[in-house]
N, C-alpha and C. Protein backbone atom coordinates (compact mmCIF):
# COMPACT_ATOMS: atom_id res chain seq x y z
N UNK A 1 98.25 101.18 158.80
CA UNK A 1 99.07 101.52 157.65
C UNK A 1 99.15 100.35 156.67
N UNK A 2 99.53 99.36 157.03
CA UNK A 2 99.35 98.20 156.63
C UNK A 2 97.90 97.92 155.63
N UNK A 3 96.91 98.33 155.85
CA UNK A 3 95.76 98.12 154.89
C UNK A 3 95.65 99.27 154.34
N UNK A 4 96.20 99.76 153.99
CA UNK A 4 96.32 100.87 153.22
C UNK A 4 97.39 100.79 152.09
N UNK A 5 98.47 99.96 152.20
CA UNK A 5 99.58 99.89 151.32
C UNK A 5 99.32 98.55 150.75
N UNK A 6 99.14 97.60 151.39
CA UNK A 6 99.05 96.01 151.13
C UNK A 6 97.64 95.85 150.71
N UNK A 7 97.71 94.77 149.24
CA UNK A 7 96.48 94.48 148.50
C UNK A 7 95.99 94.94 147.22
N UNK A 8 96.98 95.62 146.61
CA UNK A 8 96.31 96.55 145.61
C UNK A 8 96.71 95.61 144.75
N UNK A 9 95.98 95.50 143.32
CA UNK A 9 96.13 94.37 142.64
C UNK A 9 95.89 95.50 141.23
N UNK A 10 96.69 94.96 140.05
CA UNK A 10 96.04 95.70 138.51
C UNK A 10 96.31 94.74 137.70
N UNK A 11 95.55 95.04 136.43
CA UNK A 11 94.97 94.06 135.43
C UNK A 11 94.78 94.41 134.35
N UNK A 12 94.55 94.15 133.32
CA UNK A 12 94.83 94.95 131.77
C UNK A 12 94.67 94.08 130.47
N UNK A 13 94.16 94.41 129.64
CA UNK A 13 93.64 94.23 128.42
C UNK A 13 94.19 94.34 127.40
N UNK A 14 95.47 94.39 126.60
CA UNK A 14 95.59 94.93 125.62
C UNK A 14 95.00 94.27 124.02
N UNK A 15 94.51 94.62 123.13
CA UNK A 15 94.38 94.38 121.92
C UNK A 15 94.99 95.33 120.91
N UNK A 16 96.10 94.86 119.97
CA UNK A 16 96.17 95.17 118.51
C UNK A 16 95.50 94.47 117.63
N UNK A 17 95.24 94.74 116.71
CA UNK A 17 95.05 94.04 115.55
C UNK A 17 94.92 95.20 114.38
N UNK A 18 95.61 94.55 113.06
CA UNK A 18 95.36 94.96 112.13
C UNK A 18 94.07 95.12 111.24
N UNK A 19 94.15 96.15 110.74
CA UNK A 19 92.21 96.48 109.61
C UNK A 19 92.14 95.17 108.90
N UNK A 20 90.81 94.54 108.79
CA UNK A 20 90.35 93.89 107.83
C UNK A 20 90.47 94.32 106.51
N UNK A 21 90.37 93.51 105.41
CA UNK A 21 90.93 94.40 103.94
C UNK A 21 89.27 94.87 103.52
N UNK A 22 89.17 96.01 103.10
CA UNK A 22 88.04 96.65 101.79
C UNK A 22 87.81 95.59 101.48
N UNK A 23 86.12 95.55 101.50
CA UNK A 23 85.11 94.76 100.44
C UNK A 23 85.09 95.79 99.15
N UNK A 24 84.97 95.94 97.70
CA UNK A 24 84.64 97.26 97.26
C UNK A 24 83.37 96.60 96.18
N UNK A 25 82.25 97.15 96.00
CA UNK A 25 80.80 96.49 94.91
C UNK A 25 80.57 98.00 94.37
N UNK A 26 80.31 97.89 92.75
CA UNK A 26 79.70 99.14 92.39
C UNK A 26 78.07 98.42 92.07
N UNK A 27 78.16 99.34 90.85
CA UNK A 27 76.34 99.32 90.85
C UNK A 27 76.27 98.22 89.63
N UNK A 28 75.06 97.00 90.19
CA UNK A 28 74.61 95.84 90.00
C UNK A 28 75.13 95.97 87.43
N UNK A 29 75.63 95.31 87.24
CA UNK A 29 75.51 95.40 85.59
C UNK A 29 74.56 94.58 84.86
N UNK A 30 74.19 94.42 83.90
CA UNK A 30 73.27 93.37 83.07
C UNK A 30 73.69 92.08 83.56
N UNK A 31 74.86 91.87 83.29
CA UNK A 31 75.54 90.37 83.67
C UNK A 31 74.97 89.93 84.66
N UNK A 32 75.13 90.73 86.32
CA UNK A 32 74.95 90.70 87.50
C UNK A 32 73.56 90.46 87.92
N UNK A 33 72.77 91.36 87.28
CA UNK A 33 71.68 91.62 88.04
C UNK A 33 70.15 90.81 86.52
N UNK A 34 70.53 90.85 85.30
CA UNK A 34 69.80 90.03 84.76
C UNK A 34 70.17 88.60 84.09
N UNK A 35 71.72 87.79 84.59
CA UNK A 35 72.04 87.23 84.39
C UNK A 35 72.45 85.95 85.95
N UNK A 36 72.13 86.88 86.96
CA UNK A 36 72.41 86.07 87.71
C UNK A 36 73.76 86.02 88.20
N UNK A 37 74.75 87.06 87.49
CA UNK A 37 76.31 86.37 87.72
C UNK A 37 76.84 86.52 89.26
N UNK A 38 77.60 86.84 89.42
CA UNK A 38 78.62 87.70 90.44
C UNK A 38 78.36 88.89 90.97
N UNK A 39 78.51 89.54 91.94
CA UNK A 39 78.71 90.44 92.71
C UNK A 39 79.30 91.37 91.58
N UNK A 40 79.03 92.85 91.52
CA UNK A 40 79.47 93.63 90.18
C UNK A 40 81.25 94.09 91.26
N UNK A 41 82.01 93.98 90.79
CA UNK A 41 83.46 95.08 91.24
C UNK A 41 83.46 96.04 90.52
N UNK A 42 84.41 97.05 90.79
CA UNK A 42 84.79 98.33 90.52
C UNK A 42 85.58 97.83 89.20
N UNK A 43 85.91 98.60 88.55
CA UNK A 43 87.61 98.47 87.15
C UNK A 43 88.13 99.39 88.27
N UNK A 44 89.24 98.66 88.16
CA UNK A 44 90.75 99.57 88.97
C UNK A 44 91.64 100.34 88.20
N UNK A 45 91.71 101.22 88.03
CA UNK A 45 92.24 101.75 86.49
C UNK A 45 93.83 102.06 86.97
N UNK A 46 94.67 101.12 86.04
CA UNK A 46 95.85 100.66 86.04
C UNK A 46 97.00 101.69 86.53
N UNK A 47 97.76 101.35 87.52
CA UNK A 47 98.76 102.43 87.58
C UNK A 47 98.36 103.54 89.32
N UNK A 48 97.19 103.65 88.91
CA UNK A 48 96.43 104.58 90.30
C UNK A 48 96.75 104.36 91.67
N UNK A 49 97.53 105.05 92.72
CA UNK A 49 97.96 104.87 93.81
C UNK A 49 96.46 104.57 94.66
N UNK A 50 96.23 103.61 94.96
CA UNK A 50 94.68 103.34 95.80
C UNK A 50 95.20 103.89 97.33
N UNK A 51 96.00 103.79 97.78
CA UNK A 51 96.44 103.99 99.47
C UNK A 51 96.12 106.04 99.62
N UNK A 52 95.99 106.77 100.15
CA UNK A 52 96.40 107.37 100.80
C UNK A 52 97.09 107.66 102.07
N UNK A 53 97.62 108.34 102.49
CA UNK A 53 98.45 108.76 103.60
C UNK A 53 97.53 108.92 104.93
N UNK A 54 97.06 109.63 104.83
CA UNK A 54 96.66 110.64 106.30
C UNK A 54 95.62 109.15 107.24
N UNK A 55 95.52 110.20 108.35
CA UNK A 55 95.62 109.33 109.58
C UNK A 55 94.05 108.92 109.36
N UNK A 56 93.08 107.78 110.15
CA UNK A 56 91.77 107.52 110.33
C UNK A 56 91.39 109.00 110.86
N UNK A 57 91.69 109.97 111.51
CA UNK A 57 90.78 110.90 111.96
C UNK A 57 90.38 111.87 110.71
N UNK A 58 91.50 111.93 110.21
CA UNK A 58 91.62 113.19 108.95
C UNK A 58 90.78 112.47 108.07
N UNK A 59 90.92 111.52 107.84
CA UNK A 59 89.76 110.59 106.93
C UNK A 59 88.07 110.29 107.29
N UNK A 60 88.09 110.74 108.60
CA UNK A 60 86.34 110.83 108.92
C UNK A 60 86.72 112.44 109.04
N UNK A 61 86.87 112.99 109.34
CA UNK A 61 86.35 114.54 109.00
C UNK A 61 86.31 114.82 108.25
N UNK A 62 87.59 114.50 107.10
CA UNK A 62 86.97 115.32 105.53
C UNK A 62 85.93 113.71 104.97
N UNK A 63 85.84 112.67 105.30
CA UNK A 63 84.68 112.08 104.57
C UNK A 63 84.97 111.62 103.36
N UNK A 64 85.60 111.90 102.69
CA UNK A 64 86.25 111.43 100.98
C UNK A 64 87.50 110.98 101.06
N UNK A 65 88.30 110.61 102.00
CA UNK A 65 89.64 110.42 101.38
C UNK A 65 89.82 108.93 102.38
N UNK A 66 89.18 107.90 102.79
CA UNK A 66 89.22 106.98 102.86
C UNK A 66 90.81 106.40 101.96
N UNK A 67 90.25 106.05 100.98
CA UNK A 67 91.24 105.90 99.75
C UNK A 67 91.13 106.44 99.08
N UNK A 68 91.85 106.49 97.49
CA UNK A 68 91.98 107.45 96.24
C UNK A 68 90.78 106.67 95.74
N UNK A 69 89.50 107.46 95.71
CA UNK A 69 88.69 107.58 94.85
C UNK A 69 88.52 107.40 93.26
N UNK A 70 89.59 108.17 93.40
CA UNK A 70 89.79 107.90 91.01
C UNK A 70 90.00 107.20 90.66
N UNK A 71 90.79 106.12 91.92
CA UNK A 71 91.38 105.02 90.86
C UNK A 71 90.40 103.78 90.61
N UNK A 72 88.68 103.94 90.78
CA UNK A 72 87.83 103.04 90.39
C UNK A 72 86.66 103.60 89.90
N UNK A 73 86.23 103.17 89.15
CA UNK A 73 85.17 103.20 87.62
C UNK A 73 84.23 102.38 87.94
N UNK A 74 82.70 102.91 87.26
CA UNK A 74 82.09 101.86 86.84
C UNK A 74 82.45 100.72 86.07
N UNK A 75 81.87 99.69 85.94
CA UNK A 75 82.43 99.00 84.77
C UNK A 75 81.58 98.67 83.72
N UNK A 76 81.62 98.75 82.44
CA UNK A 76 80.52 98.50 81.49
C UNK A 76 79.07 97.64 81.32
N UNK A 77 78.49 97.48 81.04
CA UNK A 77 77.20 96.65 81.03
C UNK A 77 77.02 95.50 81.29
N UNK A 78 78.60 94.98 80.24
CA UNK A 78 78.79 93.28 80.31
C UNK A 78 79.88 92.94 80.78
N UNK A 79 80.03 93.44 82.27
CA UNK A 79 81.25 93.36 82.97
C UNK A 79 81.18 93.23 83.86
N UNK A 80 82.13 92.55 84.94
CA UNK A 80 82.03 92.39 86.03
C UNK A 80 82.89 93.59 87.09
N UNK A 81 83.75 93.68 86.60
CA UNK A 81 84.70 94.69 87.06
C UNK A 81 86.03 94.14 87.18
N UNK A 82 87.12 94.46 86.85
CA UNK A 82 88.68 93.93 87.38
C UNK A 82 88.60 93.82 88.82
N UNK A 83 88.17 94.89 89.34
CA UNK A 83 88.73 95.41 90.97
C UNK A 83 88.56 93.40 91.84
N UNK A 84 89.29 92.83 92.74
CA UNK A 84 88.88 91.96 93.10
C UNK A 84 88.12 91.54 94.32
N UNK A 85 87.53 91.03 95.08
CA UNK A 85 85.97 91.34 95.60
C UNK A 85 86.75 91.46 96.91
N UNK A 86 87.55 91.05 97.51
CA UNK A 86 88.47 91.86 98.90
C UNK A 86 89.98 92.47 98.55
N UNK A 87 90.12 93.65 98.69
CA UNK A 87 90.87 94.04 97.90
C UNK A 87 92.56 93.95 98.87
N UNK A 88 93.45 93.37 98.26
CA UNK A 88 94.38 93.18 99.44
C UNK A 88 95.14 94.63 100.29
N UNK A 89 94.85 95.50 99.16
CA UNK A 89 96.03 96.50 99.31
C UNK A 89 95.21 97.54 100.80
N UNK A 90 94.27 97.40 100.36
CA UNK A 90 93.33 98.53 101.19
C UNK A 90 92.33 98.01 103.00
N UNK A 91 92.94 98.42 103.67
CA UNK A 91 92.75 98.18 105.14
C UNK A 91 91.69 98.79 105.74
N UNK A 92 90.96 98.61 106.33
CA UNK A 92 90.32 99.28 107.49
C UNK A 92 91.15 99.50 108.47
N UNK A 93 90.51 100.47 109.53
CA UNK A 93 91.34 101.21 110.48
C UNK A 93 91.97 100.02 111.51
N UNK A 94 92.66 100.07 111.62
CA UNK A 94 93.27 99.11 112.87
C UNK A 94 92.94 99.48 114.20
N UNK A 95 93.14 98.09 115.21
CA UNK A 95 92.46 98.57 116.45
C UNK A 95 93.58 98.17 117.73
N UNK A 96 93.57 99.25 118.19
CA UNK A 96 94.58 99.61 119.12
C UNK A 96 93.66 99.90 120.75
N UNK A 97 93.38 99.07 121.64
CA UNK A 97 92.58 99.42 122.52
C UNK A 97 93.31 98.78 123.80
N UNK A 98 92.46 99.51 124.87
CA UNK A 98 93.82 99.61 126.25
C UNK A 98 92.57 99.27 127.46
N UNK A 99 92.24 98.55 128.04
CA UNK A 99 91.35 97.94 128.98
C UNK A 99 92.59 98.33 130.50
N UNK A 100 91.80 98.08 131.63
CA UNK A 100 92.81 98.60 132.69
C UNK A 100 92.08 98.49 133.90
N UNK A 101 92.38 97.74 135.23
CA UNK A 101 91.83 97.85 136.03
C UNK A 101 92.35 97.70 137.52
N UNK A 102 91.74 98.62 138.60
CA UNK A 102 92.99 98.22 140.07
C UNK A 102 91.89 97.90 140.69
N UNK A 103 92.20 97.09 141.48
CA UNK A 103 91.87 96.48 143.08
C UNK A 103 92.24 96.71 144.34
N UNK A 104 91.79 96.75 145.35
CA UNK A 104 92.31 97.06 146.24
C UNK A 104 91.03 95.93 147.07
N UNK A 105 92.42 94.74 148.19
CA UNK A 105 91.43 93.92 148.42
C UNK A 105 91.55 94.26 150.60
N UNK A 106 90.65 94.53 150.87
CA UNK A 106 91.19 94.92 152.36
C UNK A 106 89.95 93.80 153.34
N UNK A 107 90.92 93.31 154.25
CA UNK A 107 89.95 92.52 155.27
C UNK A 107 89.45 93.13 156.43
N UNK A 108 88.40 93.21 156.43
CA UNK A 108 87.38 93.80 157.49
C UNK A 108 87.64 93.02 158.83
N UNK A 109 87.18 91.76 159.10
CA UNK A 109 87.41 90.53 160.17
C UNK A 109 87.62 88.95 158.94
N UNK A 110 87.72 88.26 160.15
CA UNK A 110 88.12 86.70 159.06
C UNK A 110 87.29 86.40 158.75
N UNK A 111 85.76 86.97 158.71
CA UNK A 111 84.63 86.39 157.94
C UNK A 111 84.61 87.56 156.22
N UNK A 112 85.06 88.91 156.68
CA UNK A 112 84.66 89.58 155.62
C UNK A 112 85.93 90.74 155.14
N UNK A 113 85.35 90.55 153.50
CA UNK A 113 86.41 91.39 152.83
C UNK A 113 85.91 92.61 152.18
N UNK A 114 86.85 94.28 152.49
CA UNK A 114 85.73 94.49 151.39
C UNK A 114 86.46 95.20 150.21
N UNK A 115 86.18 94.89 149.17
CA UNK A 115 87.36 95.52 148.10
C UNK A 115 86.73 96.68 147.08
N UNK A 116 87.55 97.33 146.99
CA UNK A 116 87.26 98.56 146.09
C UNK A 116 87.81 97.94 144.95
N UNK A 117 87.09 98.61 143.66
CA UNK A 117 87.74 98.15 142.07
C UNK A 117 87.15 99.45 141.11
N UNK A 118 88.20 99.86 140.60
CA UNK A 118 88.45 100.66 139.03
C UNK A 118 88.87 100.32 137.96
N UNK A 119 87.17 100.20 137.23
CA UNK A 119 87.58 99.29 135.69
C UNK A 119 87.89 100.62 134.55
N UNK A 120 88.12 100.52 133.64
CA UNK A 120 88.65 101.64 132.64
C UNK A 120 88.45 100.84 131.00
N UNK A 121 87.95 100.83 130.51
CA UNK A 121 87.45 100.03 129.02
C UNK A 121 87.95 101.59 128.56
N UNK A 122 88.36 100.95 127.17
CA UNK A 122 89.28 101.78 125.89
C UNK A 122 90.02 103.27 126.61
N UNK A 123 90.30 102.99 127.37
CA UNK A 123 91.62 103.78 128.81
C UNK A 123 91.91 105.08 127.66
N UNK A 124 92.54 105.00 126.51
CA UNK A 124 92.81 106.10 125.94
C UNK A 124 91.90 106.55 125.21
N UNK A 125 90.51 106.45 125.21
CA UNK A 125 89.88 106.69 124.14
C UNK A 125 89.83 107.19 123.18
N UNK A 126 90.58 106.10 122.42
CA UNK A 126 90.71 106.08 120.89
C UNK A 126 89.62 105.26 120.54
N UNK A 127 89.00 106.48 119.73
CA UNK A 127 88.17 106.01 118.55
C UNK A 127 88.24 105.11 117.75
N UNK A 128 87.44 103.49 117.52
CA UNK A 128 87.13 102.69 116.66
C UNK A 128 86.19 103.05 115.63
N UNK A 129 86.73 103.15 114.16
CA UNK A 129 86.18 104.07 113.09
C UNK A 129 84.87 102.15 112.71
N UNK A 130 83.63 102.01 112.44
CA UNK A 130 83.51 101.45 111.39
C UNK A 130 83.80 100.86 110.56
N UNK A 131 83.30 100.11 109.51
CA UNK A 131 83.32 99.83 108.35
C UNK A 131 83.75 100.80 107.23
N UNK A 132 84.10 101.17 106.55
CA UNK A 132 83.94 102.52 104.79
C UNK A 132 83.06 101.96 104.50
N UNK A 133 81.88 102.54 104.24
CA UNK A 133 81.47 102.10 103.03
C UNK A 133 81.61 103.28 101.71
N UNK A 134 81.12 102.71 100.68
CA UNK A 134 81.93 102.68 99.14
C UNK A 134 80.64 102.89 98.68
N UNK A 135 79.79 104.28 97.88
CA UNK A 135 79.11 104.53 97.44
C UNK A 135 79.65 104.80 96.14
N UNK A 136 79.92 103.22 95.24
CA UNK A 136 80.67 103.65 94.17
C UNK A 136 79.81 103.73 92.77
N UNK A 137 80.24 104.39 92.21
CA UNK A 137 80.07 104.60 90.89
C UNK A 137 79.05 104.36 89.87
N UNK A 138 78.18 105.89 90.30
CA UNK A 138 77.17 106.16 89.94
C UNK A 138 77.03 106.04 88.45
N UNK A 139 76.24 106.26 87.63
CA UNK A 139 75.78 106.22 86.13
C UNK A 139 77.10 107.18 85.35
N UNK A 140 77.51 108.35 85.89
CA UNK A 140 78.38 109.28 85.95
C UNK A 140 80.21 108.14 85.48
N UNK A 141 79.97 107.01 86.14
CA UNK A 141 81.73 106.24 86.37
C UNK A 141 82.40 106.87 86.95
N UNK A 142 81.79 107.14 88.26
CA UNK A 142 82.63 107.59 89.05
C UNK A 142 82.71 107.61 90.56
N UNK A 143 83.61 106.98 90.97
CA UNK A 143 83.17 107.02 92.98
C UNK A 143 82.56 108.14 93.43
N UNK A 144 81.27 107.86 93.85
CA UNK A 144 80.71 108.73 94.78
C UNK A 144 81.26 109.43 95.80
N UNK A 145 81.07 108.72 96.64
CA UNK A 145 81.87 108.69 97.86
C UNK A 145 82.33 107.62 98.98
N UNK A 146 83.54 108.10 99.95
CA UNK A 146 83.89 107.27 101.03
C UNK A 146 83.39 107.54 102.27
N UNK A 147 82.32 107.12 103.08
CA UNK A 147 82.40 107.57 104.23
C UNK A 147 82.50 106.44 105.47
N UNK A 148 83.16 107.06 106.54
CA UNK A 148 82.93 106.17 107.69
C UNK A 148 81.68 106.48 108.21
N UNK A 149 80.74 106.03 108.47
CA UNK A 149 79.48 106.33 109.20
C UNK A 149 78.99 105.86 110.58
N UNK A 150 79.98 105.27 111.21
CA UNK A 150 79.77 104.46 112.65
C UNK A 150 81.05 104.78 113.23
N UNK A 151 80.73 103.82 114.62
CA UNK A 151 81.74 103.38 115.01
C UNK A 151 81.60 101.45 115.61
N UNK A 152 82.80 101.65 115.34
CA UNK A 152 82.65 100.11 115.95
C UNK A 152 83.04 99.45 117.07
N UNK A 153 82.75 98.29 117.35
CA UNK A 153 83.44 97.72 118.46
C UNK A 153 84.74 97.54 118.64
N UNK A 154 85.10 97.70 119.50
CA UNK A 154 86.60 97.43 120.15
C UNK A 154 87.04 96.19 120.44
């Protein structure tokens, strides 16, 4: 009875962390691309709620609603863009992951042990979304689209 109750051992992983902020680049301008300058940004057009609500899942199934889309533009020829090149307001998905493991250590004789073990990596499997990327603003001035297209590490 005794090796059956006595020895069991558990162990565990937790990680939070908060999303890294949005990189956001539209398409290369004169400045940029025959001048050599800067990385092109979006124009953030003033006033525009950039956050949406809904959860990382609702945001990879419908595919567009990452963030509010409207509120970024091409930016003109000889421009760089307002938008600023990590944007503070706007997050990637945060990571919430649950590691987990039991032991059970039982002695055979005083030379030998033999132990059973159950490991469990991301225990609730919750989905780690990717990167967004930002297929912004075609000839049109207008965000393409948002999609998550991976997943990422935990």
């Amino acid at each position: 009875m005794n090796k059956a109750i006595c020895g069991w051992s558990v162990d565990g992983i937790t990680t939070f962390q908060s999303g890294f902020p949005v990189i956001l680049t539209a398409q290369p301008t004169i400045l940029s691309s025959d001048f050599g300058g800067r990385h092109t940004a979006p124009n953030y057009v003033s006033g525009c709620a950039k956050s949406v609500s809904d959860s990382a899942l609702s945001k990879t199934l419908s595919g567009y609603t990452w963030f509010n889309t409207i509120c970024f533009t091409q930016p003109g020829s000889y421009s760089f863009g307002n938008e600023p090149a990590v944007d503070p307001d706007l997050r990637q998905q945060d990571v919430a992951n649950w590691d987990f493991a039991l032991f059970k250590q039982t002695a055979i004789s005083d030379r030998f042990e033999l132990q059973f073990r159950a490991e469990f990596f991301n225990l609730f499997n919750r989905v780690q979304f990717g990167y967004p990327s930002l297929l912004c603003c075609n000839t049109i001035s207008a965000v393409t689209a948002v999609r998550l297209n991976s997943q990422g590490a935990a």
